[in-house]
PDB file of N, CA and C in Angstrom:
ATOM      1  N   UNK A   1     -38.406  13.960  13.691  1.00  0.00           N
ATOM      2  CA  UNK A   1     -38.198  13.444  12.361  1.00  0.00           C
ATOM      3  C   UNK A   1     -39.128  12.261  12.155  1.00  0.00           C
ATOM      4  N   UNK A   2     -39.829  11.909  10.974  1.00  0.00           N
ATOM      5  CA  UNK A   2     -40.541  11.217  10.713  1.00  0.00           C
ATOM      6  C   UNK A   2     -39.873  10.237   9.721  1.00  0.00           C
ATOM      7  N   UNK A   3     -39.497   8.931   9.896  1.00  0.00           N
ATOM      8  CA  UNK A   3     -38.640   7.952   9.281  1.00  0.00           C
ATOM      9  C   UNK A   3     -39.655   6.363   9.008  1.00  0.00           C
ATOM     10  N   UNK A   4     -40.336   6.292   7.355  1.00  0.00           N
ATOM     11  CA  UNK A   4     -41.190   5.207   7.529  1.00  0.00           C
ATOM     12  C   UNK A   4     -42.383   5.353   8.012  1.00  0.00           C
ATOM     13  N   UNK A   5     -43.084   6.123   8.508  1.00  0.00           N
ATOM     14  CA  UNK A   5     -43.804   6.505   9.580  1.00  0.00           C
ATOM     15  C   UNK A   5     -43.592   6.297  10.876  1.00  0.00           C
ATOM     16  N   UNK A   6     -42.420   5.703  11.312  1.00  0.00           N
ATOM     17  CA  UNK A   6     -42.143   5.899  12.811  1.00  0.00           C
ATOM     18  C   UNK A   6     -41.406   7.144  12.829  1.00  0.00           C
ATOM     19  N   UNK A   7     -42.027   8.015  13.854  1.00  0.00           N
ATOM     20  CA  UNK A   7     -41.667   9.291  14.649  1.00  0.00           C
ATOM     21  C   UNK A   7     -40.137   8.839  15.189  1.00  0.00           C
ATOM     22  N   UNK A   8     -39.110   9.921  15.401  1.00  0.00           N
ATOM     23  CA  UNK A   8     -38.118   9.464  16.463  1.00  0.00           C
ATOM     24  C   UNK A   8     -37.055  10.894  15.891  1.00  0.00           C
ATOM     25  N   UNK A   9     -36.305  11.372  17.428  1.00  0.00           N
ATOM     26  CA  UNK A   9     -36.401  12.185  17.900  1.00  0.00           C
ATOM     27  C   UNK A   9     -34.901  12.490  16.496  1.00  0.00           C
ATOM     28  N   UNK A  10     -34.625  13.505  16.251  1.00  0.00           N
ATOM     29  CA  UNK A  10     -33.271  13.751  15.671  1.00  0.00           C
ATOM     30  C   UNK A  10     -32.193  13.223  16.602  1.00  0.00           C
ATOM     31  N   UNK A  11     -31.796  13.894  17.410  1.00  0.00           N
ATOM     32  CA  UNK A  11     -30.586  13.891  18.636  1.00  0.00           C
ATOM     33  C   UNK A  11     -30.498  12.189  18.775  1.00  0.00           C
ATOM     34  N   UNK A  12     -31.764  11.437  18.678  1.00  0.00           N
ATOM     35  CA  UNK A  12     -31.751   9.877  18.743  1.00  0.00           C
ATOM     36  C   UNK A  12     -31.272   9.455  17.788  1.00  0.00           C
ATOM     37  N   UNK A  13     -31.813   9.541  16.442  1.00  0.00           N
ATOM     38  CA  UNK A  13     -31.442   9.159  15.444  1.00  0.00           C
ATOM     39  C   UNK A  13     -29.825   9.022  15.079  1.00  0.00           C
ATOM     40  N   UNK A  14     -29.368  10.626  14.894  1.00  0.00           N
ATOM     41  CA  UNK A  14     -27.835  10.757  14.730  1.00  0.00           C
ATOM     42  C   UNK A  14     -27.194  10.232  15.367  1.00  0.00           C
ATOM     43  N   UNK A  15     -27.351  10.123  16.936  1.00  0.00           N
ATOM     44  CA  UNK A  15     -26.509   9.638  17.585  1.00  0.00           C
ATOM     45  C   UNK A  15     -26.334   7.975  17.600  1.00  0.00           C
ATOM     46  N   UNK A  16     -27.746   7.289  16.925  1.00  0.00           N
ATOM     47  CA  UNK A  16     -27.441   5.727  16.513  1.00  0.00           C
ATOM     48  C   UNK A  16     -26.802   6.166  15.796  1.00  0.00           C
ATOM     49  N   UNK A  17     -26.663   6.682  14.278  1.00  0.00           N
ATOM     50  CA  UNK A  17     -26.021   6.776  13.174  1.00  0.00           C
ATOM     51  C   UNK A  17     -24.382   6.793  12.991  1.00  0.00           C
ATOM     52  N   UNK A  18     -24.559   7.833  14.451  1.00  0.00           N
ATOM     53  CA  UNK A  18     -22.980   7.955  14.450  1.00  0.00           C
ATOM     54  C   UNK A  18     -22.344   6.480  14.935  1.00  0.00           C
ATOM     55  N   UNK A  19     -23.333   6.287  15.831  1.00  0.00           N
ATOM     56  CA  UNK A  19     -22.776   4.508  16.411  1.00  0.00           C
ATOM     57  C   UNK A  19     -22.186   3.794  15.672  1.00  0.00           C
ATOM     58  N   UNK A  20     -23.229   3.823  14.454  1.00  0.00           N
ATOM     59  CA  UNK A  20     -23.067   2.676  13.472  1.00  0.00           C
ATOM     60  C   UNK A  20     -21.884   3.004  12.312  1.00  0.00           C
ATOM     61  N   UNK A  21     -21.629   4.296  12.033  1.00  0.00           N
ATOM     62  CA  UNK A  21     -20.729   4.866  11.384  1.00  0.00           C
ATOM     63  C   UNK A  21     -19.404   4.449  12.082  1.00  0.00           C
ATOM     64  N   UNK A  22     -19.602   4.825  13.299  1.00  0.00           N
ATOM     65  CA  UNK A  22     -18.205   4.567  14.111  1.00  0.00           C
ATOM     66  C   UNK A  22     -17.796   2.895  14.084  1.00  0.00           C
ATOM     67  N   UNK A  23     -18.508   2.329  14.057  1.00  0.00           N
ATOM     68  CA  UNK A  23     -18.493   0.540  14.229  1.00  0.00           C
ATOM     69  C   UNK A  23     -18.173   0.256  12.608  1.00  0.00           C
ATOM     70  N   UNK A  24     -18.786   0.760  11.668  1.00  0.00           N
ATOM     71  CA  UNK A  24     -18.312   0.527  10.282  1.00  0.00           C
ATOM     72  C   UNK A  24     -17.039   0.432  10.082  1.00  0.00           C
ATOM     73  N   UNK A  25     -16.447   1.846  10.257  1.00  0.00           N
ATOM     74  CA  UNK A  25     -15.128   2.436  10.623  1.00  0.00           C
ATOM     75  C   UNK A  25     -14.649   1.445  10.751  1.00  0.00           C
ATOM     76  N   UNK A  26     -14.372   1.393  12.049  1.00  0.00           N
ATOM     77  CA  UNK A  26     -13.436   0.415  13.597  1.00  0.00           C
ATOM     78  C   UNK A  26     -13.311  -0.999  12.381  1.00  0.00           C
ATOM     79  N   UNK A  27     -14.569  -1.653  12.102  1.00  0.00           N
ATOM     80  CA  UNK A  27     -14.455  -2.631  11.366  1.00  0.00           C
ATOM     81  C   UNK A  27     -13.530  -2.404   9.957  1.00  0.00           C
ATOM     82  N   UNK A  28     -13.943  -1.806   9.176  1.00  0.00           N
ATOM     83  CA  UNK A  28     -12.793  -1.393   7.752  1.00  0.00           C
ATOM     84  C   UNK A  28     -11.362  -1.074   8.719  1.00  0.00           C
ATOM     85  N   UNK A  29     -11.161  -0.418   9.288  1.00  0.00           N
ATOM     86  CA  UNK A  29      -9.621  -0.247   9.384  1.00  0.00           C
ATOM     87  C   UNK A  29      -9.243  -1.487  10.275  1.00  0.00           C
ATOM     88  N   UNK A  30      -9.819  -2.044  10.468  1.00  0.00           N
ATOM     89  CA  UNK A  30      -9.225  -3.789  10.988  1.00  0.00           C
ATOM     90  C   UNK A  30      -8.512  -4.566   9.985  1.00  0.00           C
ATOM     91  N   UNK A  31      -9.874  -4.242   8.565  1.00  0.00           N
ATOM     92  CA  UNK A  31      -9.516  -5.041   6.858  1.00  0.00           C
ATOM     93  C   UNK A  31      -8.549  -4.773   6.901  1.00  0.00           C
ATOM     94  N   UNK A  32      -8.059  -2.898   6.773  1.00  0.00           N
ATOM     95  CA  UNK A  32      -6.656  -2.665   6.409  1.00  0.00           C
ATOM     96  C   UNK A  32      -5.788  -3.597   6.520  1.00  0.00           C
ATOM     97  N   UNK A  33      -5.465  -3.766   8.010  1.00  0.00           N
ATOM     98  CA  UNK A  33      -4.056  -4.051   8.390  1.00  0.00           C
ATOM     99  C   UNK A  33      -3.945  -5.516   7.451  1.00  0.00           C
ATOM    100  N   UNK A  34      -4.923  -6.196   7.131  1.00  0.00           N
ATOM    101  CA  UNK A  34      -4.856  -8.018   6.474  1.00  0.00           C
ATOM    102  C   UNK A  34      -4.508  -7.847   5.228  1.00  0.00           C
ATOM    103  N   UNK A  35      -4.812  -6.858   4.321  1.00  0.00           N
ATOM    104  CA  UNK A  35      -4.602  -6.444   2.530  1.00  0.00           C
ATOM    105  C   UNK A  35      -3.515  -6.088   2.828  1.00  0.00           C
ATOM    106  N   UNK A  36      -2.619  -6.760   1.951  1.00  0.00           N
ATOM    107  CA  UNK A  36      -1.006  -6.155   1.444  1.00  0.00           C
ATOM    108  C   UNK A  36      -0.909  -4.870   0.598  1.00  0.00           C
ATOM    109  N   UNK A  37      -0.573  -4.149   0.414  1.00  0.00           N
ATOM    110  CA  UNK A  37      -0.660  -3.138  -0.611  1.00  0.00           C
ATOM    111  C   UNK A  37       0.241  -3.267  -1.510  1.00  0.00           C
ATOM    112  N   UNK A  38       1.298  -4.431  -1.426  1.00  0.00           N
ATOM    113  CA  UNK A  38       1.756  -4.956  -2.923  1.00  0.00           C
ATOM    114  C   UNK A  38       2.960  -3.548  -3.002  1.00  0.00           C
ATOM    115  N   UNK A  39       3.218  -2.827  -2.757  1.00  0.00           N
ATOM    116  CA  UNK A  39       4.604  -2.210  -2.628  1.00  0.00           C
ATOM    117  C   UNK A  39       5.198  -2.293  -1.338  1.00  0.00           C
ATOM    118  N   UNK A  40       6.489  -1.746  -1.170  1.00  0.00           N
ATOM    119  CA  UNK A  40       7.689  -1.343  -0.311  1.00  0.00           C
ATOM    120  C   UNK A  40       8.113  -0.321  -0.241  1.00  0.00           C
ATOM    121  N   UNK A  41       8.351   0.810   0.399  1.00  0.00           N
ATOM    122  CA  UNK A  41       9.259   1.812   0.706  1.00  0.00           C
ATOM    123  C   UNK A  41      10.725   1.376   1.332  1.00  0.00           C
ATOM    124  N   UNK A  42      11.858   1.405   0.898  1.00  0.00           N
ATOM    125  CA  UNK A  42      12.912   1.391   1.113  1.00  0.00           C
ATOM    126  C   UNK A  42      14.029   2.386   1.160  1.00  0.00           C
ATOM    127  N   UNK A  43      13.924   2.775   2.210  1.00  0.00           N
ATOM    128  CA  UNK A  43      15.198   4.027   2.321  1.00  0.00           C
ATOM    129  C   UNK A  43      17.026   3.626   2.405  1.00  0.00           C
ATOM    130  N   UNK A  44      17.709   4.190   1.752  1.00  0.00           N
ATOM    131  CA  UNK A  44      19.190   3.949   2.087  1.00  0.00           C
ATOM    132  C   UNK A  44      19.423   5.160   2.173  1.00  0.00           C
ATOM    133  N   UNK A  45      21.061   3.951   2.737  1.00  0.00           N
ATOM    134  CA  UNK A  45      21.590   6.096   3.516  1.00  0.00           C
ATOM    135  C   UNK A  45      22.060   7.168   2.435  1.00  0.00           C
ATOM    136  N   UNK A  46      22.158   6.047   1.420  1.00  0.00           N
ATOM    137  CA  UNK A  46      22.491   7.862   0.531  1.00  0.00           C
ATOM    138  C   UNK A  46      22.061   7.572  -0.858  1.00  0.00           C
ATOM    139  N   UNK A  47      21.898   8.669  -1.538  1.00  0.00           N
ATOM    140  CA  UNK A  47      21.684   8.850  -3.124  1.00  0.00           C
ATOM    141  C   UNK A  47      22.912   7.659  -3.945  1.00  0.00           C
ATOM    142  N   UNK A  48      23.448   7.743  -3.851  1.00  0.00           N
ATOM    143  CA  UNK A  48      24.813   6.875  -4.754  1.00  0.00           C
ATOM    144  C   UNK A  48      24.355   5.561  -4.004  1.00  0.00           C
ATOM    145  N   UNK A  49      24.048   5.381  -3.095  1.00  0.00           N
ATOM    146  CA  UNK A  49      23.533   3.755  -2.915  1.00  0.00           C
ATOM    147  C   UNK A  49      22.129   3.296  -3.481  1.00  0.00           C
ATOM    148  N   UNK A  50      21.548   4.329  -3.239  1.00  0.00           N
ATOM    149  CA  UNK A  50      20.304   3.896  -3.905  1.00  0.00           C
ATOM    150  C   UNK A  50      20.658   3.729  -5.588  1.00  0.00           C
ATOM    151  N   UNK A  51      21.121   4.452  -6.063  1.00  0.00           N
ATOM    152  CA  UNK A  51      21.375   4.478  -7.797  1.00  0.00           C
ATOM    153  C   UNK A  51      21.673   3.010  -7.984  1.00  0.00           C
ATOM    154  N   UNK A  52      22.959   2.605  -7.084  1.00  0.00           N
ATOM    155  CA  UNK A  52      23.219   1.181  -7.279  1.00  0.00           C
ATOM    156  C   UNK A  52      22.432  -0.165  -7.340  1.00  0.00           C
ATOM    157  N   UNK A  53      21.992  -0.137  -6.398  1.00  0.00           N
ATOM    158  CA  UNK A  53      20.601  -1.047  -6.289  1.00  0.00           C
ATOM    159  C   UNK A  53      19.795  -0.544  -7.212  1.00  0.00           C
ATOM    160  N   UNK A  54      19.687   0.379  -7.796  1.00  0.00           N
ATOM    161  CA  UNK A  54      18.254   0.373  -8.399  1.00  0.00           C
ATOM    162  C   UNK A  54      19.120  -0.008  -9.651  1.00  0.00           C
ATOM    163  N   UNK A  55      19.710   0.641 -10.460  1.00  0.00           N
ATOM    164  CA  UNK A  55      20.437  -0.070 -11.452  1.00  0.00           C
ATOM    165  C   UNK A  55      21.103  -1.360 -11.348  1.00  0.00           C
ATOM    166  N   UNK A  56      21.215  -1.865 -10.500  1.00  0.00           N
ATOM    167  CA  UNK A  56      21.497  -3.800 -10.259  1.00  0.00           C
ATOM    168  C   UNK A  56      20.525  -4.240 -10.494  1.00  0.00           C
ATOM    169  N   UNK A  57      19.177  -3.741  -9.706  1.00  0.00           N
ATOM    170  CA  UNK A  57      18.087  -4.389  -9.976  1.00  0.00           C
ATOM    171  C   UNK A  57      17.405  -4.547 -11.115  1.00  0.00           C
ATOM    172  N   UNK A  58      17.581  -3.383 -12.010  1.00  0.00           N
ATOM    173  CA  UNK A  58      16.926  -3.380 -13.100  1.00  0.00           C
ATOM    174  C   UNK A  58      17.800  -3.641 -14.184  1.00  0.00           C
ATOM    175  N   UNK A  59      18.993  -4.004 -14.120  1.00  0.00           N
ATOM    176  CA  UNK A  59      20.193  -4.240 -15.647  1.00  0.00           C
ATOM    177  C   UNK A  59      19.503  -5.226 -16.321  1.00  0.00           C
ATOM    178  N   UNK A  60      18.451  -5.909 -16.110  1.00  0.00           N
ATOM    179  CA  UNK A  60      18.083  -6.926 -17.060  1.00  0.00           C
ATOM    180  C   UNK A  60      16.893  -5.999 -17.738  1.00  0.00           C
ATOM    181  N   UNK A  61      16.562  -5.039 -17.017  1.00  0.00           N
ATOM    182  CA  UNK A  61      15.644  -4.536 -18.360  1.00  0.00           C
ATOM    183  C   UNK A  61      16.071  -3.804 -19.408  1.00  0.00           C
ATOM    184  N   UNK A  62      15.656  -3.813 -20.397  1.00  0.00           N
ATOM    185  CA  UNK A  62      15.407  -3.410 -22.094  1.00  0.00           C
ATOM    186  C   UNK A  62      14.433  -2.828 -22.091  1.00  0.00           C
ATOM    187  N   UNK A  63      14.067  -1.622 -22.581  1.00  0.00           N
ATOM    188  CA  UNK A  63      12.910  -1.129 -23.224  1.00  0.00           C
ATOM    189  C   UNK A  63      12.191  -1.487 -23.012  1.00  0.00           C
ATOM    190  N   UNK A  64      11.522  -2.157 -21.322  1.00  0.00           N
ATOM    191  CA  UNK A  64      10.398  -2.428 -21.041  1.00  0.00           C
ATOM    192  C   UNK A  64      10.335  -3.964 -20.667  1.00  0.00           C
ATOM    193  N   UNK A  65      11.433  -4.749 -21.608  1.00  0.00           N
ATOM    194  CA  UNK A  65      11.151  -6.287 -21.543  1.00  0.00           C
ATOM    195  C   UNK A  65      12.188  -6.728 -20.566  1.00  0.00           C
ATOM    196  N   UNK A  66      11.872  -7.788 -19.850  1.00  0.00           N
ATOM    197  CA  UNK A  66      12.589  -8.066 -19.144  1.00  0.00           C
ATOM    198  C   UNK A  66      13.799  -9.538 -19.813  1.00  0.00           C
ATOM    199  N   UNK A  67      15.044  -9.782 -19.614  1.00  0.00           N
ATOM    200  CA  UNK A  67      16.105 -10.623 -20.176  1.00  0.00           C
ATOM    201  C   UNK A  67      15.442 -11.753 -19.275  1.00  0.00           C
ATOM    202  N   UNK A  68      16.220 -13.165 -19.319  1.00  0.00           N
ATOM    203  CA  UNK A  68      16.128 -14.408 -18.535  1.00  0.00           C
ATOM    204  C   UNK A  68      16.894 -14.247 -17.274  1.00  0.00           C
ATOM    205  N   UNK A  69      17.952 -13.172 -17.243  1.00  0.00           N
ATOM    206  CA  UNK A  69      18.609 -12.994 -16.075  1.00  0.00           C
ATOM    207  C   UNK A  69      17.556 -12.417 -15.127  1.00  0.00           C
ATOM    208  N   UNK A  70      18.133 -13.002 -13.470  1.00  0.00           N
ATOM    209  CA  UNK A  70      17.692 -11.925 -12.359  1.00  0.00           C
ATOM    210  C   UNK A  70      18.311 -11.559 -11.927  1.00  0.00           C
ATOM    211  N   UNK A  71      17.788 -10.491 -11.042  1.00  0.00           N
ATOM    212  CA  UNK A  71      18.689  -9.494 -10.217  1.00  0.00           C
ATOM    213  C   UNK A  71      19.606 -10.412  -9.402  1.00  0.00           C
ATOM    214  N   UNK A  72      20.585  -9.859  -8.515  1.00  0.00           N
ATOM    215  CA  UNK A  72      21.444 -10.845  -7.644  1.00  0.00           C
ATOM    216  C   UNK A  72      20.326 -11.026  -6.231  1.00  0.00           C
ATOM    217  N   UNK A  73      20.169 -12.611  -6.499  1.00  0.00           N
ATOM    218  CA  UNK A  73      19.285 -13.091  -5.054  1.00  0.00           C
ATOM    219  C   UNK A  73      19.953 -13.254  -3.925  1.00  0.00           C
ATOM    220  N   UNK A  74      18.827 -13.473  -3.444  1.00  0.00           N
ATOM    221  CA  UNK A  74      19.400 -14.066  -1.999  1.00  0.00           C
ATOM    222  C   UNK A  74      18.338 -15.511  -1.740  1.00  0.00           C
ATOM    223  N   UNK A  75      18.554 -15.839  -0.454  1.00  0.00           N
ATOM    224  CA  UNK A  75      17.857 -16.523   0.248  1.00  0.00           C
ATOM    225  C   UNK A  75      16.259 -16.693   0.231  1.00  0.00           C
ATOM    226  N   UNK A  76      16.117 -14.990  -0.006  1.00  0.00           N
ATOM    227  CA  UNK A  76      14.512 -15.043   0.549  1.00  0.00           C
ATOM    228  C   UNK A  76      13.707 -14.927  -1.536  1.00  0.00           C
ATOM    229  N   UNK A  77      14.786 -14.764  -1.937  1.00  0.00           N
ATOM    230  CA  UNK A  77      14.303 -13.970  -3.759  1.00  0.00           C
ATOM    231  C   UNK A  77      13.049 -15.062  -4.202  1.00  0.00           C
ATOM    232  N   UNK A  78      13.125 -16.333  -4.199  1.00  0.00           N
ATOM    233  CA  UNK A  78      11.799 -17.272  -4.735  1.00  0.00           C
ATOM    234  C   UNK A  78      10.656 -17.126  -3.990  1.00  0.00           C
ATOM    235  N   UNK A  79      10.917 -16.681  -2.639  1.00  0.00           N
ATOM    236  CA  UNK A  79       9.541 -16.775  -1.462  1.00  0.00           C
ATOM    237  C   UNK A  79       9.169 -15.216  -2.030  1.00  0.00           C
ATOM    238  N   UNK A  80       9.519 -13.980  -2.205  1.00  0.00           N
ATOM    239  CA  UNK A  80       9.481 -12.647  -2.314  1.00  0.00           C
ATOM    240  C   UNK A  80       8.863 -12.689  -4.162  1.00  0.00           C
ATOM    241  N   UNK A  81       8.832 -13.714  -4.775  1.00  0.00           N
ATOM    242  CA  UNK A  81       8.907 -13.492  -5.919  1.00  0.00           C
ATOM    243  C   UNK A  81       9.346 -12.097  -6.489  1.00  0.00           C
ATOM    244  N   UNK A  82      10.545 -11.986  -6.919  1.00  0.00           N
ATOM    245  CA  UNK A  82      11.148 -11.098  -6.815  1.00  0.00           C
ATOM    246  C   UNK A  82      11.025 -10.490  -8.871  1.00  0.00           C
ATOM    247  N   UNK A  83      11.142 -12.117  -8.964  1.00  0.00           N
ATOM    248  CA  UNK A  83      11.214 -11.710 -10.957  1.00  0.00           C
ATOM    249  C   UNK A  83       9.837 -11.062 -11.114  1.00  0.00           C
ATOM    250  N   UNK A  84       8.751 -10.842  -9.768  1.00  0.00           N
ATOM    251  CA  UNK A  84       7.243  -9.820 -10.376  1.00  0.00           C
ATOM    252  C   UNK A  84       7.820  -8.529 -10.116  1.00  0.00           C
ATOM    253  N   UNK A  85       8.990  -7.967  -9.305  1.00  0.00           N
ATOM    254  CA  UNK A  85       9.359  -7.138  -9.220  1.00  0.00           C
ATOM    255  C   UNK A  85       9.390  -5.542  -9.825  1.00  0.00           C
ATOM    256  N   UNK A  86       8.969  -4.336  -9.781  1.00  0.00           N
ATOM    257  CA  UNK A  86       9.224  -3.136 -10.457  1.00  0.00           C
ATOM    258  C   UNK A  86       9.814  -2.046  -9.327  1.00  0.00           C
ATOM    259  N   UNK A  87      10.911  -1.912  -9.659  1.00  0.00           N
ATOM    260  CA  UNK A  87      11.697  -1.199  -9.014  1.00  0.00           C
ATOM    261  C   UNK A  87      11.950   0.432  -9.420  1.00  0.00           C
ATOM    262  N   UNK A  88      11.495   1.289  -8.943  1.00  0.00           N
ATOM    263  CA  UNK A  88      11.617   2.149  -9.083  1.00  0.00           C
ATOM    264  C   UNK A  88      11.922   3.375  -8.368  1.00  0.00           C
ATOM    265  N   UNK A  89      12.462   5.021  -8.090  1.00  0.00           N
ATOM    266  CA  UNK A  89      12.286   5.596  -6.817  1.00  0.00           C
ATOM    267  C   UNK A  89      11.020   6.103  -6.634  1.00  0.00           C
ATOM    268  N   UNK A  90      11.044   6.335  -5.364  1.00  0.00           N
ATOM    269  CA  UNK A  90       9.680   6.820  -5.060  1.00  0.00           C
ATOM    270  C   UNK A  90       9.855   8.210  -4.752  1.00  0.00           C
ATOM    271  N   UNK A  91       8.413   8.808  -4.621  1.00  0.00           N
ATOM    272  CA  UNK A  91       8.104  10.028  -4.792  1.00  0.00           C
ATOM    273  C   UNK A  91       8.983  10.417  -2.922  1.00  0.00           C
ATOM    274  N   UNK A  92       9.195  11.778  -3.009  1.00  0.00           N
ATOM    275  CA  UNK A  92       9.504  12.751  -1.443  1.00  0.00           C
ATOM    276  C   UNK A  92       8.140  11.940  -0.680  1.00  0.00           C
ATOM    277  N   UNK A  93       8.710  11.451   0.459  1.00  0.00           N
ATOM    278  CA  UNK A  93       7.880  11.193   1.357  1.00  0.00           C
ATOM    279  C   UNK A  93       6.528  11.940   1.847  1.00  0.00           C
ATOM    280  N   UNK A  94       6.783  13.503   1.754  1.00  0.00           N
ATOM    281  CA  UNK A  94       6.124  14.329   1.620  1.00  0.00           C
ATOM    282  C   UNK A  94       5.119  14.372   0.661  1.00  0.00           C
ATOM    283  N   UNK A  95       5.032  13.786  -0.097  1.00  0.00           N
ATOM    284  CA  UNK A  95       4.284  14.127  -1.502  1.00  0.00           C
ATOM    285  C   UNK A  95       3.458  12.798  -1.635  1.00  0.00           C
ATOM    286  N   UNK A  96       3.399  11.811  -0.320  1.00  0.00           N
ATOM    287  CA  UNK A  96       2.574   9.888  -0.503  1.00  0.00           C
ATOM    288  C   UNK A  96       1.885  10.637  -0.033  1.00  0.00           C
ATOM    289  N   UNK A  97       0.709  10.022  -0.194  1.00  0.00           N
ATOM    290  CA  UNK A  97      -0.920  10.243   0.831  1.00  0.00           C
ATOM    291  C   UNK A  97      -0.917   8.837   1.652  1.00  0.00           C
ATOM    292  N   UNK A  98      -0.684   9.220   2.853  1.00  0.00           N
ATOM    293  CA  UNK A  98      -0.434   8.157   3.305  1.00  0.00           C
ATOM    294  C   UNK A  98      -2.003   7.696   4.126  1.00  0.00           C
TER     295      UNK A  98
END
């Protein structure tokens, strides 16, 4: 293969390439783990519990707007900022691209 005018062999080439591909990689999925992705998955043990919480959580909404009330806090609700909150169910586990 002729690259620039320096000659160099294929089998050489790719196999830097792949090097550097692989080191790209390794590096981005390091980023991952530091970026939050800003949701939660939360499982309970059953359908009728989840309804509850999710309707506790959301009784202050209206048609989109949210009231001055919040949900019932706890301890951690000001550190969690909780009033940015959107609560909703999520899709069959089956069906995230994870």
């Amino acid at each position: 293969m002729l690259f620039c005018g320096v000659q160099e062999e294929a089998v050489s080439y790719y196999t830097k390439r792949e090097a550097k591909l692989k080191e790209e990689y390794r590096k981005e999925k390091e980023k991952v783990h530091t970026k939050p992705l800003g949701m939660a998955f939360v499982t309970f043990q059953n359908e009728a519990m989840t309804a509850i919480i999710l309707k506790d959580f959301n009784a202050c909404q209206v048609q989109g707007c949210r009231c001055r009330q919040e949900p019932r806090s706890s301890q951690f609700s000001e550190v969690l900022h909780v009033h940015n909150w959107s609560v909703t169910y999520a899709p069959d586990p089956q069906n995230v691209r994870w």
